[in-house]
Protein backbone atom coordinates (compact mmCIF):
# COMPACT_ATOMS: atom_id res chain seq x y z
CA UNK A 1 0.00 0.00 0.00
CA UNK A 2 1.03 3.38 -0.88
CA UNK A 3 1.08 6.61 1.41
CA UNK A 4 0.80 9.93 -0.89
CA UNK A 5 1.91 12.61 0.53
CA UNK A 6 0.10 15.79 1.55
CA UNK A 7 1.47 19.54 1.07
CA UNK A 8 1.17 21.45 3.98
CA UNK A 9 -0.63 24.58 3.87
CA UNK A 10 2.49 26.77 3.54
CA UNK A 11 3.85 25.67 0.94
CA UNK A 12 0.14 26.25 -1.26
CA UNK A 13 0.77 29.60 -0.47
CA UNK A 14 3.68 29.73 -1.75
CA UNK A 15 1.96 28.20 -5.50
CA UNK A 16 -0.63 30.44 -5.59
CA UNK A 17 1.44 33.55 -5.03
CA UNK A 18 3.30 33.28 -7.91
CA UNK A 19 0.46 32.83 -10.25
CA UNK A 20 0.31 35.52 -12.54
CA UNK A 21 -3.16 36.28 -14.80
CA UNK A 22 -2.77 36.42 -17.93
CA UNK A 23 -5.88 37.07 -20.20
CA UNK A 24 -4.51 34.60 -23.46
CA UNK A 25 -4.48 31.68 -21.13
CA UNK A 26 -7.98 32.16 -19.05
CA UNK A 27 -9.67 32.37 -23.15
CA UNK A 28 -10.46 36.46 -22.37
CA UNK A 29 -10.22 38.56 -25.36
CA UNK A 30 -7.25 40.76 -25.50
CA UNK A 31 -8.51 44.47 -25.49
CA UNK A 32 -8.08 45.65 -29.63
CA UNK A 33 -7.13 48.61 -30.64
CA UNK A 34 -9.47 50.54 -32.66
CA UNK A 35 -7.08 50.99 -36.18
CA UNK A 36 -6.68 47.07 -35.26
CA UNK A 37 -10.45 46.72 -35.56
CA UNK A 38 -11.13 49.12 -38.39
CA UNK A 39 -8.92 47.43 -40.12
CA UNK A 40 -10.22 44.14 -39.60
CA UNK A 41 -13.85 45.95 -40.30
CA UNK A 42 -12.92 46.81 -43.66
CA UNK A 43 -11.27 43.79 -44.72
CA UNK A 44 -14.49 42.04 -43.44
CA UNK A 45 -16.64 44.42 -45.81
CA UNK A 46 -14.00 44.15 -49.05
CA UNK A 47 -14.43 40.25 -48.73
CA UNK A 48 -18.52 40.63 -48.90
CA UNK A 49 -18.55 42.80 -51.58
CA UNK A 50 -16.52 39.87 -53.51
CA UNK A 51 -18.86 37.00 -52.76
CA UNK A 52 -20.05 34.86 -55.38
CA UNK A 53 -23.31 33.03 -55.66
CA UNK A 54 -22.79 31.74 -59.15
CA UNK A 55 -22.75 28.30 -59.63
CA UNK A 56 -18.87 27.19 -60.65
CA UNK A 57 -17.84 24.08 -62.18
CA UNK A 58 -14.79 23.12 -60.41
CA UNK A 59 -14.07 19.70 -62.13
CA UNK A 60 -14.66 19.53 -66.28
CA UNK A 61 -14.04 15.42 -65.61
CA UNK A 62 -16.71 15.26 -63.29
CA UNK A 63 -19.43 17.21 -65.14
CA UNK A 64 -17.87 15.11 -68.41
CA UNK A 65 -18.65 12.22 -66.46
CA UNK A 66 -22.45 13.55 -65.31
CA UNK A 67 -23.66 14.45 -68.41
CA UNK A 68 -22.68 10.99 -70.24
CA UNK A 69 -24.64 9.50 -66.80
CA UNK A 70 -27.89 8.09 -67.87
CA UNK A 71 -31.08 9.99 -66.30
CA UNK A 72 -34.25 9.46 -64.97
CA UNK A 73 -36.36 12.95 -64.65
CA UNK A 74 -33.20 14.57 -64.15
CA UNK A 75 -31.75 12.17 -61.46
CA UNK A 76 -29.09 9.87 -61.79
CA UNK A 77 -30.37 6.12 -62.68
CA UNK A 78 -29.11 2.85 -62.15
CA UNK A 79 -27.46 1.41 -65.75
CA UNK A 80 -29.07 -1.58 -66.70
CA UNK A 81 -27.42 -4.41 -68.89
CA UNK A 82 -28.49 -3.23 -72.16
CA UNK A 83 -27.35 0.28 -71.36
CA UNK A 84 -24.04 -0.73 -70.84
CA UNK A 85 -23.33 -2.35 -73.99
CA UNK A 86 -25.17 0.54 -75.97
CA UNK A 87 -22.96 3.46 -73.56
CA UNK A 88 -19.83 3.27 -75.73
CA UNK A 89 -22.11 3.76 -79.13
CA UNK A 90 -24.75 5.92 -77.80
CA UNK A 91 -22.26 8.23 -75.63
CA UNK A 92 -20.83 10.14 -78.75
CA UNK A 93 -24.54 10.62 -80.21
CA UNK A 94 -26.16 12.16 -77.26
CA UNK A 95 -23.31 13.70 -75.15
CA UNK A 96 -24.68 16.29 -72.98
CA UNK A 97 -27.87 15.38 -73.48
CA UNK A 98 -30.80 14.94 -70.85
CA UNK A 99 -33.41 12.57 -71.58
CA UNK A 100 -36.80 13.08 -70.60
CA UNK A 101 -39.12 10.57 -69.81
């Protein structure tokens, strides 16, 4: 069996007294200066002017890849047998084309 041992009360004192607050380690905000936050204000409003709600390919292989993608009222369907032996023939005929059913 073990005995821990116990610090006496002086030498707590002695701990806490050299403790020294600092506001970056409790998580408090550091006060900002106000060119600091004007500046940070205006960057803010330069980046919303410059949003974009377009929509953006990002991948030509992928849409490449979507549009040969046989459809079912718009949605992607399951190829079936006789699809896939058709897909090499048919793809250069209809490319980019969406069948409607």
């Amino acid at each position: 069996m073990e005995v821990g041992v116990v610090p006496d009360h002086n030498t707590m004192t002695d701990v806490s007294n050299t403790f020294v607050r600092n506001s970056a380690i409790d998580g408090l905000p550091n006060p900002v200066s106000s060119l600091d936050r004007e500046a940070r204000v205006l960057r803010y409003r330069e980046k919303r002017k410059n949003r974009k709600f377009e929509k953006t390919i990002r991948y030509a292989s992928r849409k490449a890849y979507a549009e040969t993608r046989p459809r079912i009222k718009g949605r992607f369907a399951k190829r079936t047998e006789n699809d896939m032996g058709d897909s090499l023939v048919a793809s250069d005929a209809s490319y980019g084309v969406v069948p409607s059913f």
